[in-house]
N, C-alpha and C. Protein backbone atom coordinates (compact mmCIF):
# COMPACT_ATOMS: atom_id res chain seq x y z
N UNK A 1 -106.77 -15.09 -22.14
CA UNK A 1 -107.43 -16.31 -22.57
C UNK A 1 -106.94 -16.75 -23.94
N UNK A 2 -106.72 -15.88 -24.51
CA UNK A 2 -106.18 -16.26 -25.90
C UNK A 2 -104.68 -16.78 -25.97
N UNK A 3 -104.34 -16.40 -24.81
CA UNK A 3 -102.66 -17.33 -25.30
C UNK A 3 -102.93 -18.63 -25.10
N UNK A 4 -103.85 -19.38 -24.47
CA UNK A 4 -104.54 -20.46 -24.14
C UNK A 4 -104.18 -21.45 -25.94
N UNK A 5 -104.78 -20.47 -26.58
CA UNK A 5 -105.19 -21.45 -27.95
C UNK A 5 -103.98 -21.42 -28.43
N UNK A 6 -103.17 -20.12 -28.28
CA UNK A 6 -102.12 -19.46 -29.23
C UNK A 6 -101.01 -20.65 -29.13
N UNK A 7 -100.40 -21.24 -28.31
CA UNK A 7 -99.59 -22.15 -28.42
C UNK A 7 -100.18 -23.65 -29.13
N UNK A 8 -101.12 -23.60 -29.44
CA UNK A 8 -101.89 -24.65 -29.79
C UNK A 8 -101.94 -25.12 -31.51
N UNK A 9 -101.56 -23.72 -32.15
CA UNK A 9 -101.98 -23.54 -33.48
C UNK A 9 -99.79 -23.92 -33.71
N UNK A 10 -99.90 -24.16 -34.91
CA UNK A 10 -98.87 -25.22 -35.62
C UNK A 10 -97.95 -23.76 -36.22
N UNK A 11 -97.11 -23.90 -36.20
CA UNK A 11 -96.47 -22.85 -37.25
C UNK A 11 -96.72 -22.89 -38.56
N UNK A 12 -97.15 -21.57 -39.24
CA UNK A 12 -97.96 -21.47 -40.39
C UNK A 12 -98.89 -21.24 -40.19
N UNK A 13 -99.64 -21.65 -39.49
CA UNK A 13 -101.05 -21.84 -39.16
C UNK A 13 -101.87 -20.38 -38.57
N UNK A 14 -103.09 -20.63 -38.45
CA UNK A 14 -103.86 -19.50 -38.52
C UNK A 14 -104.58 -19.15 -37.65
N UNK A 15 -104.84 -18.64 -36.94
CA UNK A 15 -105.53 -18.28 -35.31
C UNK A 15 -106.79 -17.01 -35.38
N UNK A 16 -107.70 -17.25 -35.69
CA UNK A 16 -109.36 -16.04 -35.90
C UNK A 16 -109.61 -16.20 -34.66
N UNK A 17 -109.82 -15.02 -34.31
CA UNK A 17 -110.51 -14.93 -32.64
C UNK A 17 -111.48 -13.85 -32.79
N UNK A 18 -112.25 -13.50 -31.90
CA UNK A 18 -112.86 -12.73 -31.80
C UNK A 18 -112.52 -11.86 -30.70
N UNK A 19 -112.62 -10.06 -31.11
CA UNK A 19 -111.75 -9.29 -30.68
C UNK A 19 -112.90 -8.80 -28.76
N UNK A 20 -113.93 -9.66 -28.97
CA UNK A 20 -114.60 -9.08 -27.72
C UNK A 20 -113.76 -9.18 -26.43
N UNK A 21 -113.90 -8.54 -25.77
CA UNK A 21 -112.88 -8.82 -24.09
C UNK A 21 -111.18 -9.36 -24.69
N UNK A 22 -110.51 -9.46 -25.93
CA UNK A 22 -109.02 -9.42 -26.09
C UNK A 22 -108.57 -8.18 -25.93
N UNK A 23 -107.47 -8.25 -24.73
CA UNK A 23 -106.61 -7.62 -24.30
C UNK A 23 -105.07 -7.48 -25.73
N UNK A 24 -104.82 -9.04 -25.22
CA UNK A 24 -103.56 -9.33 -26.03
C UNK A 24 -103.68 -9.88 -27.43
N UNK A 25 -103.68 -9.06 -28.59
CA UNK A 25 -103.58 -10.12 -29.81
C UNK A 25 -102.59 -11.33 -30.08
N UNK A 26 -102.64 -11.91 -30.56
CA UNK A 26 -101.66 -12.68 -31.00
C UNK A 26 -100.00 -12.32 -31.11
N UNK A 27 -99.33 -13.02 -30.09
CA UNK A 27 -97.94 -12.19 -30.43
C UNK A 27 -97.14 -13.17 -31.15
N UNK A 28 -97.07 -14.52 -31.56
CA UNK A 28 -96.15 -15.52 -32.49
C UNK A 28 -96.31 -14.63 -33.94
N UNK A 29 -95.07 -14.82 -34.49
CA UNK A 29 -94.66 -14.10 -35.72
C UNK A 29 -94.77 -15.49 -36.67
N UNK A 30 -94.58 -16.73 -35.99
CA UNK A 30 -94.77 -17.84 -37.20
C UNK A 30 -96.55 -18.37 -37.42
N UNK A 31 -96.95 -17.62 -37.20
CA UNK A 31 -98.45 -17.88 -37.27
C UNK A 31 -99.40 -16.56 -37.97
N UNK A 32 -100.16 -16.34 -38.54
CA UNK A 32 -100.90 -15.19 -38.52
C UNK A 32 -102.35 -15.17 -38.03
N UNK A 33 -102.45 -14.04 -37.55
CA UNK A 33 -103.69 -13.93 -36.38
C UNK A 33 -104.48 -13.09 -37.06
N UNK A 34 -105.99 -13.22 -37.10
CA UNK A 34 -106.86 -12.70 -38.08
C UNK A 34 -108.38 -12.44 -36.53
N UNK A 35 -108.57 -10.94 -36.63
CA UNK A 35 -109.62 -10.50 -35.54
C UNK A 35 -110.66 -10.84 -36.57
N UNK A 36 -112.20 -11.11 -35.80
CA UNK A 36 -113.33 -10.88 -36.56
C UNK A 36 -114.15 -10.29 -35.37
N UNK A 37 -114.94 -9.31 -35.66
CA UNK A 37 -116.19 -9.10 -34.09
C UNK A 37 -117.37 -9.75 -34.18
N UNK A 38 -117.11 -10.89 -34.63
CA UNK A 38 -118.40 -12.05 -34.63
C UNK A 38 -119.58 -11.92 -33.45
N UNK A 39 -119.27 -11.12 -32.04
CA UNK A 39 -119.81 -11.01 -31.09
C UNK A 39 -120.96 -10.02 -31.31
N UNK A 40 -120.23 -8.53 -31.82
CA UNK A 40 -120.81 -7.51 -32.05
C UNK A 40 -121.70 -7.60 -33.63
N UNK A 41 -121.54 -8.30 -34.32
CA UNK A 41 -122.01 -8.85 -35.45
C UNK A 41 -123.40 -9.56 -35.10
N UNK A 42 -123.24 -10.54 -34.69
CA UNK A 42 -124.27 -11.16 -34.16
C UNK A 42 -125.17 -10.66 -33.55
N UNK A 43 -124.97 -9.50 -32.24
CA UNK A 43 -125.81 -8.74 -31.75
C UNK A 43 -126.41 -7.88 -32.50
N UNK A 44 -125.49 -7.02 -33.41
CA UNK A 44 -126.02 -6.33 -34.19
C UNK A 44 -127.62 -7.02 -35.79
N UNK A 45 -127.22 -8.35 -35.59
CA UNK A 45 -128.63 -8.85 -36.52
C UNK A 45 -128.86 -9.32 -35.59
N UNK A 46 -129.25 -9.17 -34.14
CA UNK A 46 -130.17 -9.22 -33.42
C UNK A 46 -130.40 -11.18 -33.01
N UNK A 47 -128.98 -11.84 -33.15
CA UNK A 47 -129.36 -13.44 -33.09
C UNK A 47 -127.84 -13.83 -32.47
N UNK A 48 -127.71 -14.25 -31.39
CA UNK A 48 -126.66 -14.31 -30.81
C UNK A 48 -125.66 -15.85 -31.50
N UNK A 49 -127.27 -16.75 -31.90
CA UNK A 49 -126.43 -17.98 -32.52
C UNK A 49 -125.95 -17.45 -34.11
N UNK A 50 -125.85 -16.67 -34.52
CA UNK A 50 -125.39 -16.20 -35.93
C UNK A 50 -123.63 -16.28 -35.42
N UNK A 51 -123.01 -16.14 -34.44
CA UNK A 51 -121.78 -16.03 -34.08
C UNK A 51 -121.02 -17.14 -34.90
N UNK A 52 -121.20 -17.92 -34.42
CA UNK A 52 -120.60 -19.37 -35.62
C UNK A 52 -120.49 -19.36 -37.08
N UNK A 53 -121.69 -18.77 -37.46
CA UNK A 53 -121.66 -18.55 -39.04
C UNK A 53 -121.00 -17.61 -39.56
N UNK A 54 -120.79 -16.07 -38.63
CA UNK A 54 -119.99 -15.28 -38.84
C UNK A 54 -118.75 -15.62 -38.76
N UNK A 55 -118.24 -16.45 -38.17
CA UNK A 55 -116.85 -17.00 -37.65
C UNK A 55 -116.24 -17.79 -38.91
N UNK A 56 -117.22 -19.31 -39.45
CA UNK A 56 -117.00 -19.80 -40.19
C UNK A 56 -117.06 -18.93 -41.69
N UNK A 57 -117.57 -17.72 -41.71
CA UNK A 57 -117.52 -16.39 -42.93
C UNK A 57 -116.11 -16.34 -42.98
N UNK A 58 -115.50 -16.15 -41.93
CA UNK A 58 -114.14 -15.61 -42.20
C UNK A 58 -113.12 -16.20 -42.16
N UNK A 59 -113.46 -17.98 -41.70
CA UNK A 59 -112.86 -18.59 -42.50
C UNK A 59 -112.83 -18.89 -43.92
N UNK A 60 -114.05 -19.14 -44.60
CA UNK A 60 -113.70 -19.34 -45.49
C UNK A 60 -113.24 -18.70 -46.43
N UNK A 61 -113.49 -17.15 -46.03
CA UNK A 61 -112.55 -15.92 -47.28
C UNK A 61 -110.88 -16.29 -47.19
N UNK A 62 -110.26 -16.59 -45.92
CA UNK A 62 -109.29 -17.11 -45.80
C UNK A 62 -109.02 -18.19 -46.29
N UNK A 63 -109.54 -19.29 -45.96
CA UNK A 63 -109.86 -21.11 -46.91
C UNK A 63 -110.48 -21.24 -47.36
N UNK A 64 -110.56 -21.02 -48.80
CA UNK A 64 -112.15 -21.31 -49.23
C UNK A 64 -112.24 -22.91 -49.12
N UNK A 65 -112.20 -23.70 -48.60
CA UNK A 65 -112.37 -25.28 -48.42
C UNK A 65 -113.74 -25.78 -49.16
N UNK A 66 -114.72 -24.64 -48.41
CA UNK A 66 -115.90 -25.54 -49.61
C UNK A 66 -116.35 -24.14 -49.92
N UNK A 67 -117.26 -23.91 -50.86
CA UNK A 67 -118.35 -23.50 -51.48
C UNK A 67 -119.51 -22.65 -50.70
N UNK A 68 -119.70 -21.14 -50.43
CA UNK A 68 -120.80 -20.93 -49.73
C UNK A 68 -122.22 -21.65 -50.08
N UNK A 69 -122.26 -22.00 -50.69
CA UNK A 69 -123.57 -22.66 -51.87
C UNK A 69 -123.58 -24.03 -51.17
N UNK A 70 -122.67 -25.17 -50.80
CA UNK A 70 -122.59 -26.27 -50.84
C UNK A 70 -122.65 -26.34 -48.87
N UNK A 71 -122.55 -24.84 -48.32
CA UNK A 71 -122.57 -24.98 -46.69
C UNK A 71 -124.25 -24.90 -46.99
N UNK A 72 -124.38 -24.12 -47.29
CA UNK A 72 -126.33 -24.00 -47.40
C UNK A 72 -127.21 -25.20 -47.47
N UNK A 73 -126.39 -25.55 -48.77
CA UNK A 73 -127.11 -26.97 -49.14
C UNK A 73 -127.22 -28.35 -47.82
N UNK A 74 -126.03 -27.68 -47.50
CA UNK A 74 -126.07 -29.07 -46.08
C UNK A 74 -126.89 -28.81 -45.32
N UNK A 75 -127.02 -27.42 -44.53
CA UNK A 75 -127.74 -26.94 -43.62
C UNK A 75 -129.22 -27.07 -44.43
N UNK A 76 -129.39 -26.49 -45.34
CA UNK A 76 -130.85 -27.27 -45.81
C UNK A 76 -131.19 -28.85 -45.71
N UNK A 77 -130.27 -29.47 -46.17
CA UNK A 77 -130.50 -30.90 -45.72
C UNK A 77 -130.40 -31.41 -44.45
N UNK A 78 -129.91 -30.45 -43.38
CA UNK A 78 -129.72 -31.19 -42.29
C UNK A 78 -130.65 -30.54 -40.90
N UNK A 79 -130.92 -29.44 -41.26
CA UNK A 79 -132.19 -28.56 -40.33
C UNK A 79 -133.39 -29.25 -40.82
N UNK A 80 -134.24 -29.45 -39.83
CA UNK A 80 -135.62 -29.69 -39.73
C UNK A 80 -136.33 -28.34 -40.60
N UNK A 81 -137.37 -29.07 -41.60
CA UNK A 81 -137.99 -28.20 -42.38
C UNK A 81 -138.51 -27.02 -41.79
N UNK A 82 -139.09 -26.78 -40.50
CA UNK A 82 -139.41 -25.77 -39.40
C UNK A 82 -138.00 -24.71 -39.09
N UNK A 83 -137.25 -24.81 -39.66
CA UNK A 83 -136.00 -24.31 -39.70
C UNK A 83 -135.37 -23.86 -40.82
N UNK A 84 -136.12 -23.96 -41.84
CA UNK A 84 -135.29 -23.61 -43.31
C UNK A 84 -135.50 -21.94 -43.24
N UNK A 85 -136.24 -21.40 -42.31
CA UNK A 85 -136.68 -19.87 -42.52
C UNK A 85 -135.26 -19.04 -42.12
N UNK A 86 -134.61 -19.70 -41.56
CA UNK A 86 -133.18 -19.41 -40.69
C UNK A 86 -131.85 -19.18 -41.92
N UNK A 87 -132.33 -20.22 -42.98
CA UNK A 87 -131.33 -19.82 -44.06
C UNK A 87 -131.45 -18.69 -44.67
N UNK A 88 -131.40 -18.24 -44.94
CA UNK A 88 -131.17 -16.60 -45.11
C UNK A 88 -130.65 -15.87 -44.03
N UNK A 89 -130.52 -15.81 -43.30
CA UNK A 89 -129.96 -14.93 -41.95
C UNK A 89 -128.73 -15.97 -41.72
N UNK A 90 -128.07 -17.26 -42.01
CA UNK A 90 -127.27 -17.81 -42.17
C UNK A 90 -126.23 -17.27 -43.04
N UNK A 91 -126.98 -17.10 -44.04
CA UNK A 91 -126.13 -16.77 -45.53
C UNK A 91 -125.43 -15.37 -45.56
N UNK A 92 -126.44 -14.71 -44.42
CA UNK A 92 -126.07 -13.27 -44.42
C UNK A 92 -124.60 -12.99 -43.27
N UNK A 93 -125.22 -13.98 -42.59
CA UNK A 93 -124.01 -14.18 -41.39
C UNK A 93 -122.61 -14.79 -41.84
N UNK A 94 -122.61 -15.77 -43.03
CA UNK A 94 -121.54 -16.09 -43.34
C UNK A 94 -120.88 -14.64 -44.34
N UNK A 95 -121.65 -14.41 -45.12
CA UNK A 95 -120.73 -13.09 -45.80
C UNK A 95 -120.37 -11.87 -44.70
N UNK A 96 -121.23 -11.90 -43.42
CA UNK A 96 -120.75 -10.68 -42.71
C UNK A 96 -119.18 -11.17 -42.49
N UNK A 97 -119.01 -12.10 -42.04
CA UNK A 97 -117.86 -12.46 -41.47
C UNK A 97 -116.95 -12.69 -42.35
N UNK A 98 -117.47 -12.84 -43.91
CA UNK A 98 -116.27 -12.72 -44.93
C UNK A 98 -115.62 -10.82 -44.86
N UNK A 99 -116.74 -10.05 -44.64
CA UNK A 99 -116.57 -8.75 -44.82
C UNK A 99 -115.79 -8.10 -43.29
N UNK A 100 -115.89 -9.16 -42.26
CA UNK A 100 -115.45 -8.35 -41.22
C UNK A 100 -113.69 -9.07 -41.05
N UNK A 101 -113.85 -9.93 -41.38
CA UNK A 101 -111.79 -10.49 -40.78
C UNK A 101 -111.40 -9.47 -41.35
N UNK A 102 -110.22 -9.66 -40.85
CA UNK A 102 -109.18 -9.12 -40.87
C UNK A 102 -107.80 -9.34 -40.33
N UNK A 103 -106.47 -9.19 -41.00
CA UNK A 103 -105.24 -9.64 -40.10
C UNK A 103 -104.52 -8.55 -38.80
N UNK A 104 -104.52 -8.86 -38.59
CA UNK A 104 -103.55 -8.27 -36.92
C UNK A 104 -102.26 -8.26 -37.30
């Protein structure tokens, strides 16, 4: 399934997958391929939608593009107040996934 994306990504460019059910890592040498277990992460804090936040964790240790502080702030502004209890288990999910990438 993953060679699916693998021709997809640009030379230079950067390919995070998650290592659940991958057989084949990444085999292009003009690209670098970075595992995260966002799957097993997620299960492990017990919230299967934490997967995304873990994912986007390990992008941004790779890109920092924005600010962990300034993703919060959005998600505070953009979740329904019945939902702000979720930030924190967000925040935790984005640093797991800074702590789990890794390159292949």
């Amino acid at each position: 399934m993953l060679e699916k994306f693998e021709g997809r990504v640009q030379p230079g460019g950067v390919l995070i997958y998650d290592g659940y059910g991958i057989i084949n890592p990444p085999t292009r040498e003009d690209i670098k391929g970075y595992r995260i277990d966002a799957m097993d992460a997620a299960n492990e804090m017990n919230n299967a939608k934490a997967f995304n936040m873990i994912v986007l964790g390990g992008l941004l240790k790779l890109r920092p593009v924005v600010k962990i502080e300034s993703v919060l702030k959005g998600l505070k502004k953009t979740l329904p107040e019945r939902h702000h209890h979720l930030l924190p288990m967000n925040e935790a999910a984005i640093l797991k996934g800074m702590e789990l990438i890794r390159e292949q």
